[in-house]
N, C-alpha and C. Protein backbone atom coordinates (compact mmCIF):
# COMPACT_ATOMS: atom_id res chain seq x y z
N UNK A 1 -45.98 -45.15 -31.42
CA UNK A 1 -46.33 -46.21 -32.35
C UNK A 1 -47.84 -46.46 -32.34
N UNK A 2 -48.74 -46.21 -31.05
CA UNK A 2 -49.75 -46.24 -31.07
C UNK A 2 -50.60 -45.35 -31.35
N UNK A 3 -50.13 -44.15 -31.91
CA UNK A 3 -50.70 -43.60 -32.76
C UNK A 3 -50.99 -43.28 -34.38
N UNK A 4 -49.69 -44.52 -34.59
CA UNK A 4 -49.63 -44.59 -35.75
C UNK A 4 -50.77 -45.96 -36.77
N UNK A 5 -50.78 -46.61 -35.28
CA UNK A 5 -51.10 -48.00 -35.33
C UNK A 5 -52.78 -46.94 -35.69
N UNK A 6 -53.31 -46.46 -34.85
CA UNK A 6 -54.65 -46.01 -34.77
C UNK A 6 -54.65 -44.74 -35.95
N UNK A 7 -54.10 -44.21 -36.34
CA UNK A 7 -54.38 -43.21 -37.15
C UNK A 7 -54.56 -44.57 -38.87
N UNK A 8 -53.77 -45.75 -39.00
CA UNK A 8 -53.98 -46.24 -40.04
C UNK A 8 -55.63 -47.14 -39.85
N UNK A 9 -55.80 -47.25 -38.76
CA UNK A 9 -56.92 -48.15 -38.55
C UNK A 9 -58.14 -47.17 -38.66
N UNK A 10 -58.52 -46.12 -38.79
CA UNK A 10 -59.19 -44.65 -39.14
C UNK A 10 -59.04 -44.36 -40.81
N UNK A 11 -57.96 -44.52 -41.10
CA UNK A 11 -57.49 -44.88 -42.52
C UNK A 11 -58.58 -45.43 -43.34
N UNK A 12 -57.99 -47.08 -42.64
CA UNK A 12 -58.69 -47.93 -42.99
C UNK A 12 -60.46 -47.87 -43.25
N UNK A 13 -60.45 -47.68 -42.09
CA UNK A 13 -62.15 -47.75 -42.09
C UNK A 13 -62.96 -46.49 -42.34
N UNK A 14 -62.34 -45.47 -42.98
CA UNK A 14 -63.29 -44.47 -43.99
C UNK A 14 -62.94 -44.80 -45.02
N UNK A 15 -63.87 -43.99 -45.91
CA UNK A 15 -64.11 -44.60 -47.78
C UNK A 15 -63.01 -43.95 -48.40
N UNK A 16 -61.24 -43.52 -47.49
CA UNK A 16 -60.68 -43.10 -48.75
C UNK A 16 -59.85 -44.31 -48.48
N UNK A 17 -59.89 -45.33 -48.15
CA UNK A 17 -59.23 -46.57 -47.96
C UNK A 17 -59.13 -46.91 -49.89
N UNK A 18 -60.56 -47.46 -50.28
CA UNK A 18 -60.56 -47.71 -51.96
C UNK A 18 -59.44 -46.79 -52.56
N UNK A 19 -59.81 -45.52 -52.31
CA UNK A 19 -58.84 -44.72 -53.51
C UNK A 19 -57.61 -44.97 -53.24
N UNK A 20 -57.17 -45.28 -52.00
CA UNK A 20 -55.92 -44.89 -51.61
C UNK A 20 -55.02 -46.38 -52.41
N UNK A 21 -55.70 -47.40 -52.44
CA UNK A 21 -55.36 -48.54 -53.39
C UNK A 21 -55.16 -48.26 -54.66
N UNK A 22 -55.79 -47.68 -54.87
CA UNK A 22 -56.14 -47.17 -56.69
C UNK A 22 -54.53 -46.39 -56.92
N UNK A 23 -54.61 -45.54 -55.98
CA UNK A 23 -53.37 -44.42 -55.98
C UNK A 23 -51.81 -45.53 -55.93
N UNK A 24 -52.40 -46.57 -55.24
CA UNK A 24 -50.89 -47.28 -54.59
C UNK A 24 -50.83 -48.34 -56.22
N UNK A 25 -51.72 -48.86 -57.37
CA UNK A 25 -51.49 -49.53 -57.79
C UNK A 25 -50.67 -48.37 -58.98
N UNK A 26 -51.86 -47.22 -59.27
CA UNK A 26 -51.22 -46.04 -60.22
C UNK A 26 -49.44 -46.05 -59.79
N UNK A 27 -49.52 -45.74 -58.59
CA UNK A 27 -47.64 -45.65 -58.22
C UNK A 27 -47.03 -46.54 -58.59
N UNK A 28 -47.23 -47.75 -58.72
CA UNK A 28 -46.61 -49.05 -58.60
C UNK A 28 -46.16 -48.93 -60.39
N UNK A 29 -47.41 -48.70 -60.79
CA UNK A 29 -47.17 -48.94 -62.16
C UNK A 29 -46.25 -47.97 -62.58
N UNK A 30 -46.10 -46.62 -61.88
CA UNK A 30 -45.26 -46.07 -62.51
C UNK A 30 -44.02 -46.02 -62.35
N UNK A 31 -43.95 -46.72 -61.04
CA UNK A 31 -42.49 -47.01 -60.51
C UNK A 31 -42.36 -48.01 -61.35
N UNK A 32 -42.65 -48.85 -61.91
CA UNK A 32 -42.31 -50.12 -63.06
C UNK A 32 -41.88 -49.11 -64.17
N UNK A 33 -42.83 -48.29 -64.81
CA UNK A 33 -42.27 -47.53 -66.23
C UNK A 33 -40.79 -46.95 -65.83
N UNK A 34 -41.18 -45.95 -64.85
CA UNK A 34 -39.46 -45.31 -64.79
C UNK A 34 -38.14 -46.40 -64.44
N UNK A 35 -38.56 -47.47 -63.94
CA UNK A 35 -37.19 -48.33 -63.49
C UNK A 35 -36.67 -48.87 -65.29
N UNK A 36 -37.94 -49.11 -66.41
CA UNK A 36 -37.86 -49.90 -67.64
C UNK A 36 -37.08 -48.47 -68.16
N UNK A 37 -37.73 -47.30 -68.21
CA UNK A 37 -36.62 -46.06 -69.00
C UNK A 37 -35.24 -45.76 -68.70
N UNK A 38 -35.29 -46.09 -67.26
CA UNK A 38 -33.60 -45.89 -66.54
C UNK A 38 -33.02 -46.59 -67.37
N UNK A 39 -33.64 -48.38 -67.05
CA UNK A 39 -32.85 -49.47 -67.62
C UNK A 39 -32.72 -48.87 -69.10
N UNK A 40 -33.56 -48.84 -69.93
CA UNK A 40 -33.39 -48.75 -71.32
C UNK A 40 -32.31 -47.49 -71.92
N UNK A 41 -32.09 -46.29 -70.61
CA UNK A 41 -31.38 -45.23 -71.03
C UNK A 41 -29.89 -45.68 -70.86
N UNK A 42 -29.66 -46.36 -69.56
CA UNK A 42 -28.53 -46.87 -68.91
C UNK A 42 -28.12 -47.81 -70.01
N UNK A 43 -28.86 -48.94 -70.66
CA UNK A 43 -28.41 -49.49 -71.57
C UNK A 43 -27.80 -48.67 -72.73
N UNK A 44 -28.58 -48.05 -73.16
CA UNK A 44 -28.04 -47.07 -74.74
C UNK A 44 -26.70 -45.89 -73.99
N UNK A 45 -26.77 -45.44 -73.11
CA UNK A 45 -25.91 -44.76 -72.59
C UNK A 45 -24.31 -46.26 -72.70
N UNK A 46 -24.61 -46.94 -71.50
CA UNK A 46 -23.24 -47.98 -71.75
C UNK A 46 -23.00 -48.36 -72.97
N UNK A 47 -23.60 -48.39 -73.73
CA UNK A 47 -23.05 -48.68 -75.15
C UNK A 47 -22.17 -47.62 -75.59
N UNK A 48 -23.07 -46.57 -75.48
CA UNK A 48 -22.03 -44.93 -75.94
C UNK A 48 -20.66 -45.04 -75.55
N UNK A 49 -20.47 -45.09 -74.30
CA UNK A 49 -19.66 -45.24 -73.80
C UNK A 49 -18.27 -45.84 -73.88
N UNK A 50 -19.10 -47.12 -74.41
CA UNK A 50 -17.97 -48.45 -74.75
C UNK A 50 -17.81 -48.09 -75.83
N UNK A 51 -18.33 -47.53 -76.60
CA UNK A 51 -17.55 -47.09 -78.46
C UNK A 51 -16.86 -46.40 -78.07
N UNK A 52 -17.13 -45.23 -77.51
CA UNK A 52 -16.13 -44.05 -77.32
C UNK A 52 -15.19 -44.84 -77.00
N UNK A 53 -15.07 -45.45 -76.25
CA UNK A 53 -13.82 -45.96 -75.25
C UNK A 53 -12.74 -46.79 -76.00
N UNK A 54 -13.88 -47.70 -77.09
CA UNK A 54 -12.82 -48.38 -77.53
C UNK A 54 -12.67 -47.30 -79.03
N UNK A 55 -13.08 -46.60 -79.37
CA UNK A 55 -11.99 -45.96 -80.75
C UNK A 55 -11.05 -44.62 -79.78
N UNK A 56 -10.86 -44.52 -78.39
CA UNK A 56 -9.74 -44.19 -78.10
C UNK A 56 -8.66 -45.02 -77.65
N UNK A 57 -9.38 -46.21 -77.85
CA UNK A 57 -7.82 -47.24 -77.70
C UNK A 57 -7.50 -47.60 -78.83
């Protein structure tokens, strides 16, 4: 653990600390887009679904 503790504190205190923020907000944002396309596919998909379902009943 104490090398983990010290390898982030080395991290930290060289200059790829900035980018590495930059990189974590880029991810963030894109983990937001793909969760909104799932949702939006998952939505239009359950709909499909439920028609089909109900003109076989």
């Amino acid at each position: 653990m104490s090398k983990f503790v010290s390898s982030v504190k080395r991290f930290i205190v060289s200059e790829d600390g900035p980018t590495a923020v930059e990189y974590a907000v880029m991810l963030a944002l894109i983990i937001v887009v793909c969760l909104a396309a799932v949702s939006a596919v998952g939505s239009n998909a359950n709909a499909k679904f439920n028609k089909v379902a109900s003109m076989l009943s």
